[in-house]
PDB file of N, CA and C in Angstrom:
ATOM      1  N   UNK A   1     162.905  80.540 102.939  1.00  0.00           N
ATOM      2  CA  UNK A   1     161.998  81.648 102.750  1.00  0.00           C
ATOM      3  C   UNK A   1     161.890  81.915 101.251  1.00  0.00           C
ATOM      4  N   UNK A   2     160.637  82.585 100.729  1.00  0.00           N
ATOM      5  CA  UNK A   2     160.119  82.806  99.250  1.00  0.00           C
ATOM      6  C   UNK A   2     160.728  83.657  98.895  1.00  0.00           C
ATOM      7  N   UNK A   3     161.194  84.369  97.679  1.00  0.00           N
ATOM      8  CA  UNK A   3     161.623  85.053  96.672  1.00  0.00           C
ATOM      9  C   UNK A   3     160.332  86.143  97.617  1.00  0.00           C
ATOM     10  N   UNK A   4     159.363  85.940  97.230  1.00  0.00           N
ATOM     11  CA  UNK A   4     157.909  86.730  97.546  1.00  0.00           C
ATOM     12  C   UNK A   4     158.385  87.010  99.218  1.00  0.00           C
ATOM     13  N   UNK A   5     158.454  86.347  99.680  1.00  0.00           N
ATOM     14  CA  UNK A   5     158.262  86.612 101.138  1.00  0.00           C
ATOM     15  C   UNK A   5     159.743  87.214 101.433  1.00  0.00           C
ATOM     16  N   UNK A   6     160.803  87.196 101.192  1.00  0.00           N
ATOM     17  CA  UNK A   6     162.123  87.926 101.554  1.00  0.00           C
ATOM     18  C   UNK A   6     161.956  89.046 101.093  1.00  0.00           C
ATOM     19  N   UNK A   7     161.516  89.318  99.923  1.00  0.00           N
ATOM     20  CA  UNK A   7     161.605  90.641  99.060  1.00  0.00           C
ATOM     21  C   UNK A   7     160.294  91.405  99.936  1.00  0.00           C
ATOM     22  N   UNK A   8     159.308  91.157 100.271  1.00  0.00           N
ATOM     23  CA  UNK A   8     158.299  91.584 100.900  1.00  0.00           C
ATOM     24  C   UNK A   8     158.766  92.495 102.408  1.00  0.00           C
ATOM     25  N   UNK A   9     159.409  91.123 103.150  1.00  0.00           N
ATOM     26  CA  UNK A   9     159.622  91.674 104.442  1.00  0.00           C
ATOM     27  C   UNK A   9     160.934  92.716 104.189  1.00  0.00           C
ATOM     28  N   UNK A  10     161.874  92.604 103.488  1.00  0.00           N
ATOM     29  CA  UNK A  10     162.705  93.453 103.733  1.00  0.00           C
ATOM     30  C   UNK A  10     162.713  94.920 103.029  1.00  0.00           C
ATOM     31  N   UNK A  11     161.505  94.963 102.569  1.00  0.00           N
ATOM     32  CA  UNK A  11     160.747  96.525 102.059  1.00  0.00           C
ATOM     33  C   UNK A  11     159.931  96.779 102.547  1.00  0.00           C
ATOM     34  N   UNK A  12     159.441  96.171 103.827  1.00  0.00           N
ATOM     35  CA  UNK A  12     158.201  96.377 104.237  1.00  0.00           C
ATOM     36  C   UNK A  12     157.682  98.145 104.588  1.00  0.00           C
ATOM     37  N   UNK A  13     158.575  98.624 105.409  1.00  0.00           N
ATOM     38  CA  UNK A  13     158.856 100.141 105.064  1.00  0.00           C
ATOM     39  C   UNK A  13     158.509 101.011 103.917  1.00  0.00           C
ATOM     40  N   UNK A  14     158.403 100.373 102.703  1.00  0.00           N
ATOM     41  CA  UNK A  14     158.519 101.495 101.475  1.00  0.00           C
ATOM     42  C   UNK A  14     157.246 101.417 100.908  1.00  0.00           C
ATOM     43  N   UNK A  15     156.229 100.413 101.453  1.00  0.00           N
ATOM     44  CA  UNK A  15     155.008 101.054 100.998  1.00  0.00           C
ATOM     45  C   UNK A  15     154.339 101.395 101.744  1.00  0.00           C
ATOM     46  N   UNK A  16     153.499 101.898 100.501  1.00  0.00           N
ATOM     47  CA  UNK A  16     152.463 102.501 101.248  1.00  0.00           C
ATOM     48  C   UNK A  16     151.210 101.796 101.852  1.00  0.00           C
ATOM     49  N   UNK A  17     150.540 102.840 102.261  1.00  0.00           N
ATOM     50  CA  UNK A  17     149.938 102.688 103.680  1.00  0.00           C
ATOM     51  C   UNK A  17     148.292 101.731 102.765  1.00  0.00           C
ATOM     52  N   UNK A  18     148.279 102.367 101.305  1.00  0.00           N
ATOM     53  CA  UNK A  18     146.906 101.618 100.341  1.00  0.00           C
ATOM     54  C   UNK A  18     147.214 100.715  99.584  1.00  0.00           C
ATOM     55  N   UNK A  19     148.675  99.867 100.292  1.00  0.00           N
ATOM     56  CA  UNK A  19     149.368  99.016  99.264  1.00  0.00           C
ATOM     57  C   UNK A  19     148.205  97.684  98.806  1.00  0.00           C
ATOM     58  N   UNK A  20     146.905  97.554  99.734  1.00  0.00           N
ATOM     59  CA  UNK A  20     146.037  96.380  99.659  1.00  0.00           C
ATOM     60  C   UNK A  20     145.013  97.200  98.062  1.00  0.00           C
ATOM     61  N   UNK A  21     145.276  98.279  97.977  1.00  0.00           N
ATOM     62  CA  UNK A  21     143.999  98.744  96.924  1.00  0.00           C
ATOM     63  C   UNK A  21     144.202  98.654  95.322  1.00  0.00           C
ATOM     64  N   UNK A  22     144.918  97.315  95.182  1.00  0.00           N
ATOM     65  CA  UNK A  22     145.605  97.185  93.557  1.00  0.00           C
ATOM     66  C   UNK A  22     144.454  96.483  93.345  1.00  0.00           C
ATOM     67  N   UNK A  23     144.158  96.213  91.915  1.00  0.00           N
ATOM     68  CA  UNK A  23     143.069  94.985  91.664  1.00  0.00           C
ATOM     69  C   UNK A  23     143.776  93.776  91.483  1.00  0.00           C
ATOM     70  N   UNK A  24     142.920  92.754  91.384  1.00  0.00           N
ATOM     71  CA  UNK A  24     143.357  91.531  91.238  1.00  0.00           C
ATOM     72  C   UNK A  24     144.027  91.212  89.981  1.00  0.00           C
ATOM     73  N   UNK A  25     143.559  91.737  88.800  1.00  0.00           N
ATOM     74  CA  UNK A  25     144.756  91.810  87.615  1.00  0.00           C
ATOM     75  C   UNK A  25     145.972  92.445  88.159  1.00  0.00           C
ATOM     76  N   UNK A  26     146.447  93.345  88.714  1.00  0.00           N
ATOM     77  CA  UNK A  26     147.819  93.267  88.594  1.00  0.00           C
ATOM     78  C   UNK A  26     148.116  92.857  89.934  1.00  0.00           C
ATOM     79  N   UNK A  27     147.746  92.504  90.675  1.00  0.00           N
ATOM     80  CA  UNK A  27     148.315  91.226  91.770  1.00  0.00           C
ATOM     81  C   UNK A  27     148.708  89.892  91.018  1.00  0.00           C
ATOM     82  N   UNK A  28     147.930  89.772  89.957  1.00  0.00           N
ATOM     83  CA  UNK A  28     147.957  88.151  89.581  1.00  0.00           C
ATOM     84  C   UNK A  28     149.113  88.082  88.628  1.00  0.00           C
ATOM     85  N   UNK A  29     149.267  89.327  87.736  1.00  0.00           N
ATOM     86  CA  UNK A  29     150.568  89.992  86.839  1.00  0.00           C
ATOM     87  C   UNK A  29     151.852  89.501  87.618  1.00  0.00           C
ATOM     88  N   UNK A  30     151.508  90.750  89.012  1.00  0.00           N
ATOM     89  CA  UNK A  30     153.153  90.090  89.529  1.00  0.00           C
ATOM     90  C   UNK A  30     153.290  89.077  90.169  1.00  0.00           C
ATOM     91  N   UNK A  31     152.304  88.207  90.289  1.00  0.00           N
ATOM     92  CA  UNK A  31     152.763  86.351  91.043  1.00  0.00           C
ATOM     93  C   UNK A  31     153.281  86.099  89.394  1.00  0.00           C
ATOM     94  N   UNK A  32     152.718  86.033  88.461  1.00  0.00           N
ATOM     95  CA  UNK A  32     153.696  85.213  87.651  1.00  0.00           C
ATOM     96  C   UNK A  32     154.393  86.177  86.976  1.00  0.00           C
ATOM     97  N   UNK A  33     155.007  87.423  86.751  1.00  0.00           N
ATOM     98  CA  UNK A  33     156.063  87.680  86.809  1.00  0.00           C
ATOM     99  C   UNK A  33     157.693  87.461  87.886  1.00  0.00           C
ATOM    100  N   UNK A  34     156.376  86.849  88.969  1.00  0.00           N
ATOM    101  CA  UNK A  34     157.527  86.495  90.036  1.00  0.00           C
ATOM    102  C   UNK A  34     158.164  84.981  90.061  1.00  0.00           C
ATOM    103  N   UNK A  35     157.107  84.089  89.048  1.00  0.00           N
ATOM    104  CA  UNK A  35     157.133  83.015  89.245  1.00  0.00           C
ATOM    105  C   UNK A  35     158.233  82.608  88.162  1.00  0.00           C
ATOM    106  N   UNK A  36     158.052  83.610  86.764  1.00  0.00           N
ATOM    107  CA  UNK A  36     158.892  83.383  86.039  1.00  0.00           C
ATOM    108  C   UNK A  36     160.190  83.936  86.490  1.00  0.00           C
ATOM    109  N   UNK A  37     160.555  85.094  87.137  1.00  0.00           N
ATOM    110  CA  UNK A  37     161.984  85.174  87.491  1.00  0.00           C
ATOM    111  C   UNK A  37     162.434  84.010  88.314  1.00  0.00           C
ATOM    112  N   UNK A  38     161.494  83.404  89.775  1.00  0.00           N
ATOM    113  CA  UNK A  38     162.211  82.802  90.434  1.00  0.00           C
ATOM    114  C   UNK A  38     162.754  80.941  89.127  1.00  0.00           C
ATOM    115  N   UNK A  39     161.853  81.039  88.216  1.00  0.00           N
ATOM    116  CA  UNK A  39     161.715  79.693  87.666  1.00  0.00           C
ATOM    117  C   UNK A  39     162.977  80.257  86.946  1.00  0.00           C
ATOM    118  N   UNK A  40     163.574  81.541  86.037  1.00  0.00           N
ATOM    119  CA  UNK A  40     164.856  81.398  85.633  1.00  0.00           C
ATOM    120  C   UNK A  40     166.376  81.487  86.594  1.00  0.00           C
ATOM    121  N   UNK A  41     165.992  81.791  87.570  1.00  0.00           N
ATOM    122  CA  UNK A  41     167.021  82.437  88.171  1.00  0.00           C
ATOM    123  C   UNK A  41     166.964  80.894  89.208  1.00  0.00           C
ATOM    124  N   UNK A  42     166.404  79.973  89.046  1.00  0.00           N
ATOM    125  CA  UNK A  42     166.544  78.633  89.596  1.00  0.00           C
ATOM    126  C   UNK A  42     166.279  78.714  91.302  1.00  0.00           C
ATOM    127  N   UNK A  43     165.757  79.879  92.110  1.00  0.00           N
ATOM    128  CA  UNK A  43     165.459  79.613  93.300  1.00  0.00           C
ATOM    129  C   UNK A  43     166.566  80.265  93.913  1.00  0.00           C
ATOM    130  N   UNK A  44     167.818  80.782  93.270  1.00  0.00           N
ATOM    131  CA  UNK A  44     168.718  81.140  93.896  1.00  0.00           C
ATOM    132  C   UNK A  44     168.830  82.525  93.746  1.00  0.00           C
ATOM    133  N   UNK A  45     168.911  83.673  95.098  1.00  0.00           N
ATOM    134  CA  UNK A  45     168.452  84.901  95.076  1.00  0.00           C
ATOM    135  C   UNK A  45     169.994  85.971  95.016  1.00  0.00           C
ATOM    136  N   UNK A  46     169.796  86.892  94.225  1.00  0.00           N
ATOM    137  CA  UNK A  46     171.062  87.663  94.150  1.00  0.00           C
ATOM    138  C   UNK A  46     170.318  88.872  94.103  1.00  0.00           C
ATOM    139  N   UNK A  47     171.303  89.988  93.678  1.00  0.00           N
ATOM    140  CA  UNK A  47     170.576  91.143  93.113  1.00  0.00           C
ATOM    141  C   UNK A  47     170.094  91.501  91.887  1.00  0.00           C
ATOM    142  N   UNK A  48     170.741  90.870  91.235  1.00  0.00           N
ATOM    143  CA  UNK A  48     170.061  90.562  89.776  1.00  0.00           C
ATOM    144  C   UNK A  48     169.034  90.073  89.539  1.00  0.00           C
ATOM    145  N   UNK A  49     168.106  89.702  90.316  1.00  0.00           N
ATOM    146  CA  UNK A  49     166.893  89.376  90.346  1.00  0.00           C
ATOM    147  C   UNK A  49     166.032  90.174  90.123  1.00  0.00           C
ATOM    148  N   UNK A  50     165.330  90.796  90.929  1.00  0.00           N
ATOM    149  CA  UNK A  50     165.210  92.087  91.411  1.00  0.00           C
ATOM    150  C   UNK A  50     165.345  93.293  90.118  1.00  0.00           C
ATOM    151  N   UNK A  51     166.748  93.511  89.772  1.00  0.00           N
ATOM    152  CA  UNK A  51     166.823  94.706  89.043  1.00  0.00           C
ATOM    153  C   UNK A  51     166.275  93.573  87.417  1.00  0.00           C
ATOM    154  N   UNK A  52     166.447  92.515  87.471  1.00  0.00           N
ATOM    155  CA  UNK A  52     165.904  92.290  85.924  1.00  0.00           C
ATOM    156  C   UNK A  52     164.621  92.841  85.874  1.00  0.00           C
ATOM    157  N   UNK A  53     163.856  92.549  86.952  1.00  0.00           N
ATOM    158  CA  UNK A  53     162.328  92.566  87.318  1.00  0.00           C
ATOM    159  C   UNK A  53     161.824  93.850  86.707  1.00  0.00           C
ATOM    160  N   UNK A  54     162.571  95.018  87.750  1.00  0.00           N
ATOM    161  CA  UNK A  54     162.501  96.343  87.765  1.00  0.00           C
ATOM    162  C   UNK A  54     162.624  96.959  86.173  1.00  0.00           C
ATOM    163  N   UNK A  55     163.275  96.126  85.430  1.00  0.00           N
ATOM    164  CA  UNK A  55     163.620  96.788  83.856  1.00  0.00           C
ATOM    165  C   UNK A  55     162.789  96.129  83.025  1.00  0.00           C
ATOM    166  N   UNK A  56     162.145  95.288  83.465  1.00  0.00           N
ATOM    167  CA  UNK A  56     161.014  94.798  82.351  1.00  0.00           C
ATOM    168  C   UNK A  56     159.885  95.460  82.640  1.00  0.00           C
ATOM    169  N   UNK A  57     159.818  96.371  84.177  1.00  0.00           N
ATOM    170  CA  UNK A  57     158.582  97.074  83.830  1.00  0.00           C
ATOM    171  C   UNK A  57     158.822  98.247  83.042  1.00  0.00           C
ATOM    172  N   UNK A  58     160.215  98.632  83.069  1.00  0.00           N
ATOM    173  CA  UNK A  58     160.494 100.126  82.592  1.00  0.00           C
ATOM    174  C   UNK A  58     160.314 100.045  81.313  1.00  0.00           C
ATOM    175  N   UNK A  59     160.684  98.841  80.533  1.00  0.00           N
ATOM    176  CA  UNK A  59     160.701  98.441  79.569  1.00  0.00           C
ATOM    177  C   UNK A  59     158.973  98.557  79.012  1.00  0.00           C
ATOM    178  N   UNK A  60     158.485  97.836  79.254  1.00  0.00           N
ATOM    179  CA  UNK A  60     157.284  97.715  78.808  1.00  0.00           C
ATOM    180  C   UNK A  60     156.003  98.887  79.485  1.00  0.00           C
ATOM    181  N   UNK A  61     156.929 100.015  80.049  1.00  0.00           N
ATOM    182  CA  UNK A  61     155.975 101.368  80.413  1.00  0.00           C
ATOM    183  C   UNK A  61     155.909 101.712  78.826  1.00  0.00           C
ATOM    184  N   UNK A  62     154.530 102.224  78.496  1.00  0.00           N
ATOM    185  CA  UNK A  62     154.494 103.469  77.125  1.00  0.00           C
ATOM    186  C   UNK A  62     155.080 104.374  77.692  1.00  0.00           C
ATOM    187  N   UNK A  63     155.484 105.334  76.619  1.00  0.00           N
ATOM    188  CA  UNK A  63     156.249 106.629  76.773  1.00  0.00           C
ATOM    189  C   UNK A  63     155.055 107.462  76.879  1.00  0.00           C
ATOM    190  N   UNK A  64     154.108 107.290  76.151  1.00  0.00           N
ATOM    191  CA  UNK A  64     152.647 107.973  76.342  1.00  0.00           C
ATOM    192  C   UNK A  64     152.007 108.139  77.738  1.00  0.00           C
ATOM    193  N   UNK A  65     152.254 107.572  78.344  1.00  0.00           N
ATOM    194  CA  UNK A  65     151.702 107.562  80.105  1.00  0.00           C
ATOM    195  C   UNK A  65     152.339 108.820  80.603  1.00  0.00           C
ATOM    196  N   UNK A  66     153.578 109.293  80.146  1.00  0.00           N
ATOM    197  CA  UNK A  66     154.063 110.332  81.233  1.00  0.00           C
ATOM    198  C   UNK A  66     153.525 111.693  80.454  1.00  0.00           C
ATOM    199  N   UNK A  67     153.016 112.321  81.400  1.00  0.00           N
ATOM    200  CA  UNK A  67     152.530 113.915  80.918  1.00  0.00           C
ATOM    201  C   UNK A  67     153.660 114.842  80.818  1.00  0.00           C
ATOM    202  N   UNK A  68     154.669 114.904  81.631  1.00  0.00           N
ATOM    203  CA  UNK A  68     156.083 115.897  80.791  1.00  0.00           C
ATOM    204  C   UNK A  68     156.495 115.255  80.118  1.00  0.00           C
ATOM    205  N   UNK A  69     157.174 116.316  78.718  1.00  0.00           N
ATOM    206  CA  UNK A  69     158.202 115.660  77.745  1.00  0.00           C
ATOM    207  C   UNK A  69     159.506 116.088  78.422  1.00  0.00           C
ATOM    208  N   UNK A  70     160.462 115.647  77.766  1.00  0.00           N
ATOM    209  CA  UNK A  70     161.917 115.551  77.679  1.00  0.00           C
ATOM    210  C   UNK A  70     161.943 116.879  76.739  1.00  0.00           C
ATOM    211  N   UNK A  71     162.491 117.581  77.332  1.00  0.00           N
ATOM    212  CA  UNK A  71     163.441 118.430  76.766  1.00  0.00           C
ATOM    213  C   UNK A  71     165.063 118.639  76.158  1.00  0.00           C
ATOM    214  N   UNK A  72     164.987 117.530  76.712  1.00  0.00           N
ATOM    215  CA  UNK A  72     166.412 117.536  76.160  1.00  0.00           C
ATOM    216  C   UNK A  72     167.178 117.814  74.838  1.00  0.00           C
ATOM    217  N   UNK A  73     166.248 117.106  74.080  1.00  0.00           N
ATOM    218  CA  UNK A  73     166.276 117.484  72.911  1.00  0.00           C
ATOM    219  C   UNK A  73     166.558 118.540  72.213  1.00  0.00           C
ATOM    220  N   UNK A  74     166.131 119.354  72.960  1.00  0.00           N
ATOM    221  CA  UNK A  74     166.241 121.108  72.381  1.00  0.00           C
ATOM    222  C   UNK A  74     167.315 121.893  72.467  1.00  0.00           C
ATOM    223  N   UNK A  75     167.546 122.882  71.541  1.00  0.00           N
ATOM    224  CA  UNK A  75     169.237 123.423  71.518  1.00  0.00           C
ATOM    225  C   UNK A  75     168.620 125.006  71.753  1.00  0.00           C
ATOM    226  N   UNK A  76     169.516 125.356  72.316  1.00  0.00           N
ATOM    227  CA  UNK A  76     169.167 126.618  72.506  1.00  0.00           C
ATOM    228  C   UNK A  76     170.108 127.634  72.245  1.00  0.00           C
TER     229      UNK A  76
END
């Protein structure tokens, strides 16, 4: 079974119901983001797969996209 197709069926639950309404640019994004994990990770599936995946999007989110700031920063 595929990297694509294991990871698929065993979340099948967590999406949503308009999961078909992405465009074809970022469908085509994550086949070869998928193609390059399965091509480093040699076909062989762990959990580290997966969470590398998950941190290269976090990674490459702008900080500009989110409408709250962090407060944290602030002393009071």
């Amino acid at each position: 079974m595929s990297l694509k197709i294991h990871f698929l069926h065993s979340h099948l639950d967590f999406f949503p119901e308009n999961l078909g309404d992405t465009s074809d640019e970022q469908g085509e994004r994550l086949h070869q983001d998928l193609q390059r994990i399965e091509k480093n990770y040699q076909g062989f599936w762990d959990e580290g797969m997966m969470s590398d995946y998950c941190w290269t999007l976090l990674r490459e989110t702008e900080p500009e996209q989110y409408k709250r700031r962090c407060y944290t920063a602030l002393h009071f």
